[in-house]
Protein backbone atom coordinates (compact mmCIF):
# COMPACT_ATOMS: atom_id res chain seq x y z
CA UNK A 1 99.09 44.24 16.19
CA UNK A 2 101.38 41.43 16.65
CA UNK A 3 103.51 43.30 19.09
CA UNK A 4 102.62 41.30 22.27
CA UNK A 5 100.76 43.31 25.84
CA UNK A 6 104.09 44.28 27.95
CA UNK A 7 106.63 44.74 25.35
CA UNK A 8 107.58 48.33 25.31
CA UNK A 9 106.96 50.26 21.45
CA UNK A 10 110.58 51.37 20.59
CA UNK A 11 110.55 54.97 19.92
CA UNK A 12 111.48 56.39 16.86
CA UNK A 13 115.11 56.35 15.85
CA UNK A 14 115.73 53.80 17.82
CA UNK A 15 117.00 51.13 14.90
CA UNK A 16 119.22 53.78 13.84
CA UNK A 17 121.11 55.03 17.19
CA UNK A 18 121.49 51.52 17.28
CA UNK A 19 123.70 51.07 14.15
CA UNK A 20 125.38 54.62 14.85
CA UNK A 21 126.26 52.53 18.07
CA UNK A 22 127.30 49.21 17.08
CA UNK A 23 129.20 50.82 14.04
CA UNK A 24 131.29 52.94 16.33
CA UNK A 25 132.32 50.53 18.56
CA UNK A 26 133.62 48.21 15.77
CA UNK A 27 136.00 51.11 14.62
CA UNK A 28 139.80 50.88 16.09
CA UNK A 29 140.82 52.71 19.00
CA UNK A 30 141.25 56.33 18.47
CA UNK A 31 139.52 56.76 15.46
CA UNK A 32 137.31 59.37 14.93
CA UNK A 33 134.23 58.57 13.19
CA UNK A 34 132.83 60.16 10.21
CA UNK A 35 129.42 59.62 10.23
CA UNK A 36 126.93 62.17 11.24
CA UNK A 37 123.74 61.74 12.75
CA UNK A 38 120.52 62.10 10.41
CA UNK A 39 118.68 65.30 10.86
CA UNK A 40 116.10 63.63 13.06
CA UNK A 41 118.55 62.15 15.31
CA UNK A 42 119.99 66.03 15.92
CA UNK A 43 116.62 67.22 16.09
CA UNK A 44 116.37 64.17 19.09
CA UNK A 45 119.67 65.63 20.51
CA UNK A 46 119.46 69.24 20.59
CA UNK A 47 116.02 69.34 21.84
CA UNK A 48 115.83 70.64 25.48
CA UNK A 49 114.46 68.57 28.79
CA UNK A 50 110.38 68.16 29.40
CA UNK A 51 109.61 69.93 31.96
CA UNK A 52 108.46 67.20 33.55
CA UNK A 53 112.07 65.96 33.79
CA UNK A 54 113.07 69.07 35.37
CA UNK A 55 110.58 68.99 38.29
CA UNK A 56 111.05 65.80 39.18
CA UNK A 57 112.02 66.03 42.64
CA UNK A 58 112.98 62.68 45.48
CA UNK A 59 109.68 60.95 46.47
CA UNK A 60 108.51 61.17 50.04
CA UNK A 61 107.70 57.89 52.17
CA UNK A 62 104.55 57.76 54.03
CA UNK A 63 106.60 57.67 56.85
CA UNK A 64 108.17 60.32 56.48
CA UNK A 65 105.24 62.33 55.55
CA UNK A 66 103.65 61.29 58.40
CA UNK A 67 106.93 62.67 60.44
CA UNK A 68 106.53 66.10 58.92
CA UNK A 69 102.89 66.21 59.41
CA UNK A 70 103.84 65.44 63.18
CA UNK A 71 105.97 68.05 63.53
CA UNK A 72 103.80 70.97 62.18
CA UNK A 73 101.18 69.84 65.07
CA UNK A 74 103.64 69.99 67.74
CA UNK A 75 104.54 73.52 67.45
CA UNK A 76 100.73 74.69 68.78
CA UNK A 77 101.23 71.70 71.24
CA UNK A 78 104.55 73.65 72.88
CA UNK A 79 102.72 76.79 72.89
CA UNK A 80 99.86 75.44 75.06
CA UNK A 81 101.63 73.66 77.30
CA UNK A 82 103.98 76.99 77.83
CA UNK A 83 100.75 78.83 78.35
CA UNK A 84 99.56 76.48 80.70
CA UNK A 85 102.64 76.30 82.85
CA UNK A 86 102.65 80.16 82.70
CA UNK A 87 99.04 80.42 84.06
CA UNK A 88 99.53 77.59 86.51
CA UNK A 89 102.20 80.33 88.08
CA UNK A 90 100.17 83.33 88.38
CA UNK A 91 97.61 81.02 89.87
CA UNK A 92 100.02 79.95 92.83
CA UNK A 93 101.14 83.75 93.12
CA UNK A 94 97.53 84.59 93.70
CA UNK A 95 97.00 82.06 95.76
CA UNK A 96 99.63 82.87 98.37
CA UNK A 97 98.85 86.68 98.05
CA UNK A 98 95.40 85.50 99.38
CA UNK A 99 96.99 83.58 102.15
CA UNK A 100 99.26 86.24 103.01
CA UNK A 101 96.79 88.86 103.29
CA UNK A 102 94.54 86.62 105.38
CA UNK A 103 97.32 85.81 108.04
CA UNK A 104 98.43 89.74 108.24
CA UNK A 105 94.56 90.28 108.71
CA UNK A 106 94.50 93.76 109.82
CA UNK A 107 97.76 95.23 109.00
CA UNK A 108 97.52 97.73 106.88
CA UNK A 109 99.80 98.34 103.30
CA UNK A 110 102.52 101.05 104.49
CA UNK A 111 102.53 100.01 108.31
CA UNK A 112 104.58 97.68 110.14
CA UNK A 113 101.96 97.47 113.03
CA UNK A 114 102.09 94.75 114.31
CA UNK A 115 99.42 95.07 117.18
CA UNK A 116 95.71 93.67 117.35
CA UNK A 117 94.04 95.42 114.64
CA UNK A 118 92.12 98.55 115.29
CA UNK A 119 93.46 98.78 118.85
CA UNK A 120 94.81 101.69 120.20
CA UNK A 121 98.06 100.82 119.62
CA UNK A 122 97.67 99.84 116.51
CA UNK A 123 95.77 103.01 115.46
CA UNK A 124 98.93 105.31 116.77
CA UNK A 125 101.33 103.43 114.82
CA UNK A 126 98.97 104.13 111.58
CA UNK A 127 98.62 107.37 112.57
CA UNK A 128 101.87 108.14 112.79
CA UNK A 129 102.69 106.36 109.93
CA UNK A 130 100.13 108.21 107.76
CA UNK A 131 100.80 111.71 108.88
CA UNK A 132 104.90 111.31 108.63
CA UNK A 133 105.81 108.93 106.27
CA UNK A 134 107.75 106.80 108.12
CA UNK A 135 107.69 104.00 110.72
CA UNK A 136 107.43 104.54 115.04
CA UNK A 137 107.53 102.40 117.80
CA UNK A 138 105.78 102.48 120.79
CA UNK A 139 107.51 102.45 124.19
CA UNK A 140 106.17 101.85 128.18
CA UNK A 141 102.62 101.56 128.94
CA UNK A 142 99.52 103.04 127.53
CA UNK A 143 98.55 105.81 130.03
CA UNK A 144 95.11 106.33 130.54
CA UNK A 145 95.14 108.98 132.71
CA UNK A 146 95.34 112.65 130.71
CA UNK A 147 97.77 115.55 132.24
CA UNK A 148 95.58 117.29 135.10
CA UNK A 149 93.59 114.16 136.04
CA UNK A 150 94.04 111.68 138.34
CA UNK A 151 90.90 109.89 137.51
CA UNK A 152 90.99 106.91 134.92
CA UNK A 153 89.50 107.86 131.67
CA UNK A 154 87.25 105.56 129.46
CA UNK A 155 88.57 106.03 126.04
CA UNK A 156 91.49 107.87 126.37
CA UNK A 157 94.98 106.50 125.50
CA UNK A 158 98.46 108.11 125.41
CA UNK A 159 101.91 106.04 125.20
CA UNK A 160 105.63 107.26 124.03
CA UNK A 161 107.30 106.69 120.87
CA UNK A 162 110.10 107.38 118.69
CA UNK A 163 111.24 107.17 114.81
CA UNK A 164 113.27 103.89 113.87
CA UNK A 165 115.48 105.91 112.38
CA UNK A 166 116.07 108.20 115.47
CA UNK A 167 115.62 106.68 118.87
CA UNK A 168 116.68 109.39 120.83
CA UNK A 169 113.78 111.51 119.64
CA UNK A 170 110.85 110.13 122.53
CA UNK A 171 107.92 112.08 122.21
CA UNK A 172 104.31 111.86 122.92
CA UNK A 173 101.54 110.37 120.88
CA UNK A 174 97.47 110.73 122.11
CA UNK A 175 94.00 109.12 120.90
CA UNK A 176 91.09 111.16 123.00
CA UNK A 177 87.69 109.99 122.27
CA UNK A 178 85.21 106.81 122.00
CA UNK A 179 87.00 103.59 120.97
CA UNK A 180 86.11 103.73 117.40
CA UNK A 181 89.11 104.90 115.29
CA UNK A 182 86.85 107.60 112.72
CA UNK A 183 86.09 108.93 116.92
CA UNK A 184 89.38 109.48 118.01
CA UNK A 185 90.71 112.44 118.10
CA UNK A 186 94.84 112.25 117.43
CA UNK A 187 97.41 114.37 118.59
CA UNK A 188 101.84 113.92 118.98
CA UNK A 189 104.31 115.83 120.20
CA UNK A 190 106.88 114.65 117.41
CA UNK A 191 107.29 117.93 116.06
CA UNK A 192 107.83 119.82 119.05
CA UNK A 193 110.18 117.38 120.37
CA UNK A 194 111.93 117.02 117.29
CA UNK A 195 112.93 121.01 117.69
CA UNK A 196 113.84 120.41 121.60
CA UNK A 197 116.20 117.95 120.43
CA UNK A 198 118.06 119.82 117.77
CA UNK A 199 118.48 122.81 119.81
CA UNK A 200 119.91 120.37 122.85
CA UNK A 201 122.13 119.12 120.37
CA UNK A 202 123.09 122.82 119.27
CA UNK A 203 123.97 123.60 123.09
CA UNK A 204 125.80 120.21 124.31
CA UNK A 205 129.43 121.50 123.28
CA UNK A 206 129.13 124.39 124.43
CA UNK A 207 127.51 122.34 128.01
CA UNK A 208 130.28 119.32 127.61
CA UNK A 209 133.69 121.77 126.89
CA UNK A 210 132.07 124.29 129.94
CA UNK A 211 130.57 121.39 132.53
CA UNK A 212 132.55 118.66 131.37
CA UNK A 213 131.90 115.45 128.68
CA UNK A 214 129.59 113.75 131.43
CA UNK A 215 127.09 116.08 131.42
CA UNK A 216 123.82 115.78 130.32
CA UNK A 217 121.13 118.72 129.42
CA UNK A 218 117.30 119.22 128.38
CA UNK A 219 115.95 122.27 126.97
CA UNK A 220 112.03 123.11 127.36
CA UNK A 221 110.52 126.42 126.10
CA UNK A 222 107.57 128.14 124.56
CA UNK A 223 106.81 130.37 121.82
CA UNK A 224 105.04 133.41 120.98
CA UNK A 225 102.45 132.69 117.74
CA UNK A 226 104.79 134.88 115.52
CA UNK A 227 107.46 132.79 116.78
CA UNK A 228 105.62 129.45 116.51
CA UNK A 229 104.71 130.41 113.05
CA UNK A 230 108.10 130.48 112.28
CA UNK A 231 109.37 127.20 113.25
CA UNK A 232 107.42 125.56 110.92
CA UNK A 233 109.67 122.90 108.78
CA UNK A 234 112.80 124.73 110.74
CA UNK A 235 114.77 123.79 114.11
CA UNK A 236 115.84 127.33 114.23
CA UNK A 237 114.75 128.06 117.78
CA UNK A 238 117.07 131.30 118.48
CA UNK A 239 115.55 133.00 115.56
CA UNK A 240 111.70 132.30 116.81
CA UNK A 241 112.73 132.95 120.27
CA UNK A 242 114.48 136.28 118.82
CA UNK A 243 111.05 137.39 117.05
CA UNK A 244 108.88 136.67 120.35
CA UNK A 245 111.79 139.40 121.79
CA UNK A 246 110.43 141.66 119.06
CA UNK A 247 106.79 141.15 119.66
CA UNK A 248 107.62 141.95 123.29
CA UNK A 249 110.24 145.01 123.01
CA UNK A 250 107.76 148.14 123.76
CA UNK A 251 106.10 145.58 127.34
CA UNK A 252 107.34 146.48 130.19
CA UNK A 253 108.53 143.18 132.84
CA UNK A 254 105.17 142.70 134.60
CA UNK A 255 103.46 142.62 131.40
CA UNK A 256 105.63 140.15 129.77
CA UNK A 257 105.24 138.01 133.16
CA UNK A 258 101.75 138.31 132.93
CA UNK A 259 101.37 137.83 129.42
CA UNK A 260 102.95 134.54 130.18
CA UNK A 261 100.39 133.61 132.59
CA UNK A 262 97.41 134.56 130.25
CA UNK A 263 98.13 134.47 127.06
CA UNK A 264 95.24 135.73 125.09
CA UNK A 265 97.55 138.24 123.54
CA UNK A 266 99.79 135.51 122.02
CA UNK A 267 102.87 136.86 123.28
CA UNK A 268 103.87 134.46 125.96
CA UNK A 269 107.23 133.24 125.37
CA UNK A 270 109.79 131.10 127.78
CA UNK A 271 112.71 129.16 127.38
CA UNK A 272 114.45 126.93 129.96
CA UNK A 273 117.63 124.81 130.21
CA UNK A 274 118.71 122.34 132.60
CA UNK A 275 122.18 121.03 133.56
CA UNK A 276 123.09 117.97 135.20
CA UNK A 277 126.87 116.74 135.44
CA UNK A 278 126.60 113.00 136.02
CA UNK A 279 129.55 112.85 137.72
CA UNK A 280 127.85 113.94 140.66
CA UNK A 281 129.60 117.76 140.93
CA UNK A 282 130.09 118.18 144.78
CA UNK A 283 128.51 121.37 146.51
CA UNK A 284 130.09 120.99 149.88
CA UNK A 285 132.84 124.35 148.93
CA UNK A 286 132.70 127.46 148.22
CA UNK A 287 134.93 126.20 144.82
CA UNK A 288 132.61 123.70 144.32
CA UNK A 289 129.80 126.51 144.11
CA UNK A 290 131.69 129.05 142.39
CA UNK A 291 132.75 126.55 139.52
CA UNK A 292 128.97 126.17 139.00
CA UNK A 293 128.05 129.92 139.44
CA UNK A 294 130.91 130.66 136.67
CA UNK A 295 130.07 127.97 133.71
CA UNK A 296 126.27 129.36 133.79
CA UNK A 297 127.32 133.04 133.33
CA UNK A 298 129.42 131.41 130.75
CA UNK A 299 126.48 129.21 129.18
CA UNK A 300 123.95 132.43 128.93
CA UNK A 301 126.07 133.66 126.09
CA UNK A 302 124.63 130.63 123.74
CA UNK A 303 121.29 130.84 125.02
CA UNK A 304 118.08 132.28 122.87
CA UNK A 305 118.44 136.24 122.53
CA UNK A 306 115.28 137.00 124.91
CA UNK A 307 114.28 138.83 128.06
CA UNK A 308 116.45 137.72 131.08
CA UNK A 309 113.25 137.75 132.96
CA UNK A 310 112.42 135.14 130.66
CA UNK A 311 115.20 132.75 130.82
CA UNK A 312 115.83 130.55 132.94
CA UNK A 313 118.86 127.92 134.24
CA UNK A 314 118.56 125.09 136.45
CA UNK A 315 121.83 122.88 137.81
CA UNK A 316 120.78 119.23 138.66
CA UNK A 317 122.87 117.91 141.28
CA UNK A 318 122.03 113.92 142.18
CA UNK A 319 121.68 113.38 145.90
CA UNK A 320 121.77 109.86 147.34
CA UNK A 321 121.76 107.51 144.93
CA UNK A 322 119.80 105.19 147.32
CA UNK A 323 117.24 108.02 146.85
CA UNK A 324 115.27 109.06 143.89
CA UNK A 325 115.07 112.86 144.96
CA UNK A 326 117.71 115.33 144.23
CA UNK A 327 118.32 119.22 144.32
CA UNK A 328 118.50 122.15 141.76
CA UNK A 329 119.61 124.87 141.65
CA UNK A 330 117.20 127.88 139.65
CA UNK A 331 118.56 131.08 138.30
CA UNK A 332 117.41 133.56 135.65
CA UNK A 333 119.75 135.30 133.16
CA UNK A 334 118.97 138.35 134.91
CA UNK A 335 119.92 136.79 137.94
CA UNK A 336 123.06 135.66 136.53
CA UNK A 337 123.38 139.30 134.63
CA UNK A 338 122.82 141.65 137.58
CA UNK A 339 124.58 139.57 140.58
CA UNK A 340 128.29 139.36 140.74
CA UNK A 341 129.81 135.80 141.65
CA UNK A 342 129.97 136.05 145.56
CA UNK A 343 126.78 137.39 145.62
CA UNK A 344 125.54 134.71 144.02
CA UNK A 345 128.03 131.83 145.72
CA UNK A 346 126.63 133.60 148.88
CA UNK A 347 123.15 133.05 148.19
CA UNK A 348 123.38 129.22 146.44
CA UNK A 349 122.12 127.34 149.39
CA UNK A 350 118.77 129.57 149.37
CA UNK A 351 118.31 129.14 145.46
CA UNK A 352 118.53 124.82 146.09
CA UNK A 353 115.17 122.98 146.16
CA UNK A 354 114.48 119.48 146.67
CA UNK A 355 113.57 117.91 143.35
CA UNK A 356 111.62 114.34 142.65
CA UNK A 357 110.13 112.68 140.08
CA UNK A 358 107.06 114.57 139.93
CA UNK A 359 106.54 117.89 141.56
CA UNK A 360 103.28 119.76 143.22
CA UNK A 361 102.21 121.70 140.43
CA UNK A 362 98.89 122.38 141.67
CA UNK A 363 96.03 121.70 143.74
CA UNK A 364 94.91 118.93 141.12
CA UNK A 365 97.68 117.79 139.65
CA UNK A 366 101.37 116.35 139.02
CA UNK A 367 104.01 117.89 136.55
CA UNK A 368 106.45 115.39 135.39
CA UNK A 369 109.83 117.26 136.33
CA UNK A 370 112.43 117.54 133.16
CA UNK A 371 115.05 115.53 136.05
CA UNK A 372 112.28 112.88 136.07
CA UNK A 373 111.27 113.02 132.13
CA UNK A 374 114.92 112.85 131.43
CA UNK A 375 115.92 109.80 133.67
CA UNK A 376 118.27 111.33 135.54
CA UNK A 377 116.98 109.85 138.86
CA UNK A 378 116.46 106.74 138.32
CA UNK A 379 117.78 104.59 140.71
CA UNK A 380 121.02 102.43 141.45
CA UNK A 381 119.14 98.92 140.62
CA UNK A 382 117.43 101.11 137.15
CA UNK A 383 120.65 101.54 135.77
């Protein structure tokens, strides 16, 4: 009890490590010291660390406690703030898609119309789009006057067009009906045009290396069912031409003519071909007329395998230039096939007629002639 409050109880042992120590340190240098420790001293010695001494790790400051705790809360603060930059995005995307569909208005996914929505030219270009795949433009004025009619027609609408990706092909594209799009009813010529072309294409070396490279030529015919049938998804207009032949082999000539003119049968089948050397093939000579007489014997022999009665060849030549008329001249392969070259040299003035524009087809009406259709008359301040 008379150890005072604060003074530390010295643990047992103590007094004698102690001695062991100051005796030691009074021996000399280098000596080796023969006392051993007591057997509570090695029991002191050899006994292994608490295991509180062995956990003891380096305290943490509130500080930097407070540091760590920070940093575990800022990880869900990064992920909300990505999150919210990532919705803020999709937001703004949405947000001009809106826009964007309320400027095109009425254009419609697939189309590149861009005409008044829902107006007739905007429902060809759909059409077309729809039924082909692909993209057309429209070209001239909307007609509203049908074939056979010279009267205007309420809700009737026709205009040209061709593929972008093949502006050569022009063909003909027709709404018929009230002006409500579900009305209409649609109608093109794409296909059919599509086959004129390749087999035009097909002829012109034959046309360029007989007529010359300044030639141009069109091609209209018409086919049999059997041979319509067949042209489906093919250009191969020989062949269908070739079957109509077949239909047609036990007929005699007037009934193939007439067949033509009525053709309830479905056996009416023509093909024509027309020539026109641009630079303008003179007609004044009997050379002049027998180099023209000579290249269409010559051209029959690449023409469609079909009646001669059936196939016809007309020569374009361009008159006055101040002038939008010209003249042609119109064989058949039979002609061609049963008359000999002065016969038919003799007899070229007689086989000319005047050609325009648009010929007298009937009482009613005006057929666009293939000269006209083509362009080849257009005049000097046209081209």
């Amino acid at each position: 009890m008379g150890q005072s409050i604060g003074e530390s109880e010295a643990e047992p042992g103590a007094e004698s490590d102690a001695q062991l120590s100051t005796e030691s340190s009074a021996e000399p240098a280098g000596a080796q010291s023969s006392i051993e420790p007591d057997a509570g001293s090695r029991t002191r010695l050899n006994a292994e660390p608490s295991s509180a001494e062995l956990n003891v790790e380096p305290s943490l400051s509130s500080a930097q406690v407070r540091k760590v705790s920070e940093g575990e809360s800022e990880k869900p603060k990064h992920r909300c703030k990505r999150l919210l930059i990532v919705c803020g995005i999709l937001v703004v995307v949405a947000v001009v898609a809106l826009i964007s569909l309320a400027i095109i208005g009425g254009k419609h996914f697939g189309s590149s119309s861009n005409y008044r929505p829902n107006s007739p030219e905007d429902i060809m270009v759909r059409y077309l789009h729809d039924k082909y795949g692909k993209d057309f433009v429209l070209t001239g004025k909307i007609r509203r006057t049908p074939f056979g009619s010279s009267a205007l027609w309420e809700h009737y609408y026709e205009s040209d067009a061709y593929p972008v990706d093949d502006p050569r092909l022009r063909f003909k594209v027709k709404l018929d009906g009230d002006n409500k799009e579900h009305k209409f009813e649609k109608s093109d010529t794409y296909i059919e045009e599509g086959q004129i072309l390749a087999e035009e294409d097909r002829l012109r070396p034959y046309v360029e290396r007989i007529f010359g490279k300044n030639t141009e030529i069109g091609v209209k015919y018409k086919l049999c069912d059997r041979g319509e049938d067949s042209m489906k998804g093919s250009h191969d207009l020989p062949k269908a031409m070739n079957i109509c032949k077949q239909e047609t082999a036990d007929m005699t000539k007037e009934e193939i003519i007439d067949s033509d003119i009525d053709n309830e049968n479905g056996l009416s089948h023509q093909y024509t071909v027309y020539i026109y050397a641009r630079d303008r093939q003179s007609i004044k000579t009997t050379d002049d007329k027998t180099k023209i007489i000579k290249g269409l014997k010559e051209l029959v022999k690449y023409l469609p395998d079909i009646n001669p009665d059936l196939l016809s060849l007309y020569y374009f030549i361009r008159g006055d230039k101040s002038s939008d008329e010209g003249s042609e001249l119109a064989l058949s392969a039979k002609d061609l096939s049963d008359q000999g070259i002065r016969s038919l040299v003799h007899d070229f003035n007689s086989k000319l007629a005047t050609v325009g524009p648009a010929a007298r087809s009937g009482i009613t009406y005006w057929e666009i002639t293939m000269p006209g259709k083509k362009g080849w008359l257009k005049l000097d301040d046209d081209e």
